[in-house]
Structures are given as C-alpha cells and as structure tokens.
Protein backbone atom coordinates (compact mmCIF):
# COMPACT_ATOMS: atom_id res chain seq x y z
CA UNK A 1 -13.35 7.11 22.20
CA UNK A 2 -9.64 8.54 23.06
CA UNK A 3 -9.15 9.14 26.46
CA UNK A 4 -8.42 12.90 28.22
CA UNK A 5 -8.93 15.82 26.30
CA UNK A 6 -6.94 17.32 23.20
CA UNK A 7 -5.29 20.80 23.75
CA UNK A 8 -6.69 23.53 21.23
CA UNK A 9 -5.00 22.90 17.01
CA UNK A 10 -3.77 19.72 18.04
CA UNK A 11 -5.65 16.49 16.40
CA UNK A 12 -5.23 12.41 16.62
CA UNK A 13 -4.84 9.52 14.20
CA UNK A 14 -6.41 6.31 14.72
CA UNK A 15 -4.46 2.89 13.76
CA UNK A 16 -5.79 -0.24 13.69
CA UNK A 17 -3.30 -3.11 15.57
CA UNK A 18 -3.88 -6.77 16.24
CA UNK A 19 -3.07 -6.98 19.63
CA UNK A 20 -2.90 -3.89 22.26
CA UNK A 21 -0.78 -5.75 24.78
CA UNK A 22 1.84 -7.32 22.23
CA UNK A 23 2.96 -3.79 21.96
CA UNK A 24 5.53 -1.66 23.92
CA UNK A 25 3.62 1.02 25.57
CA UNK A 26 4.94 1.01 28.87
CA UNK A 27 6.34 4.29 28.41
CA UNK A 28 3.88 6.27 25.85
CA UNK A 29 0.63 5.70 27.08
CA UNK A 30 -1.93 8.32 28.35
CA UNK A 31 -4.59 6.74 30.16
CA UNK A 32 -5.60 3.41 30.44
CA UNK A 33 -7.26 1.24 27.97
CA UNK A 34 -10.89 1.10 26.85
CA UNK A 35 -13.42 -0.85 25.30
CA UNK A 36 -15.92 1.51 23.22
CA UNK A 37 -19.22 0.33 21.87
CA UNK A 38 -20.12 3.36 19.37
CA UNK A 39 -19.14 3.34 15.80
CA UNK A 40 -16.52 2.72 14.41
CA UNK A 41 -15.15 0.66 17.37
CA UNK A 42 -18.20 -1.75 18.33
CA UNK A 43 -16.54 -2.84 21.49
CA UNK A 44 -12.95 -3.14 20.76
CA UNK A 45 -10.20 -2.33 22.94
CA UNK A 46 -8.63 1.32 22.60
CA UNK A 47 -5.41 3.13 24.04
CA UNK A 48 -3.70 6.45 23.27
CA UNK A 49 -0.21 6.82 23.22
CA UNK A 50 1.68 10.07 22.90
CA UNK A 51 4.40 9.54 19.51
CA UNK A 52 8.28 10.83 19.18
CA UNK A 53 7.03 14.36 18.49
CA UNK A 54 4.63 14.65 21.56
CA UNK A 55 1.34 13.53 18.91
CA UNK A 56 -1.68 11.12 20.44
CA UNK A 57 -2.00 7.92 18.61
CA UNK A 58 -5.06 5.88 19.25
CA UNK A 59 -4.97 2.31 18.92
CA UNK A 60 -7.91 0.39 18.42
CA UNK A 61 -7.59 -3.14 18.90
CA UNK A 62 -8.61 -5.52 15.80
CA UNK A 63 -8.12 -9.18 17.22
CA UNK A 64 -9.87 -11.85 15.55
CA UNK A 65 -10.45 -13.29 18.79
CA UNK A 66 -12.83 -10.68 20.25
C-alpha cells in the first residue's frame, strides 16, 4: 500500500511501529499517510519515509487501539 512509485532496482521494507504520529517524520516522509484494507494491513495506518541512504521505509501502524 506504499505511496508513489519505486524507481527501477530499487525495493522497500516494511516495519511494524506502535504509533505513526509518536514518531519524527517531519522531515523524511514521502506522501501522506494511509489507511489500507488489503492484506497484510486490514485497515491500519501506513507512511513511507525515505532512510539516511535515500531507501523508502514503510511504516504500518500496529496500535492496539485501532
């Protein structure tokens, strides 16, 4: 469910976090966040980040309270 498109032989990881907005994005993002209802997400929150060496990160969003 990662937002904007991938440039050819580049790839993402997916990590699980508790809480998207506890977390210092400001900077990193790309895009906003999502909610996703396909597999494996079943409606949680997403947001891609870009890391230290220019890689996307998705985040999906594993609160107990959603």
């Amino acid at each position: 469910c990662a937002t904007g498109a991938l440039p050819a032989g580049n790839a993402i990881v997916s990590v699980r976090v508790d809480d998207i907005d506890a977390l210092p994005l400001d900077d990193v993002t790309v895009g906003l966040p999502v909610y996703c209802n396909d597999a494996p997400y079943k409606g949680r929150k997403t947001q891609v980040m870009r890391g230290a060496q220019s890689e996307l990160v998705e985040l999906i969003e594993i609160r107990k309270d959603h």
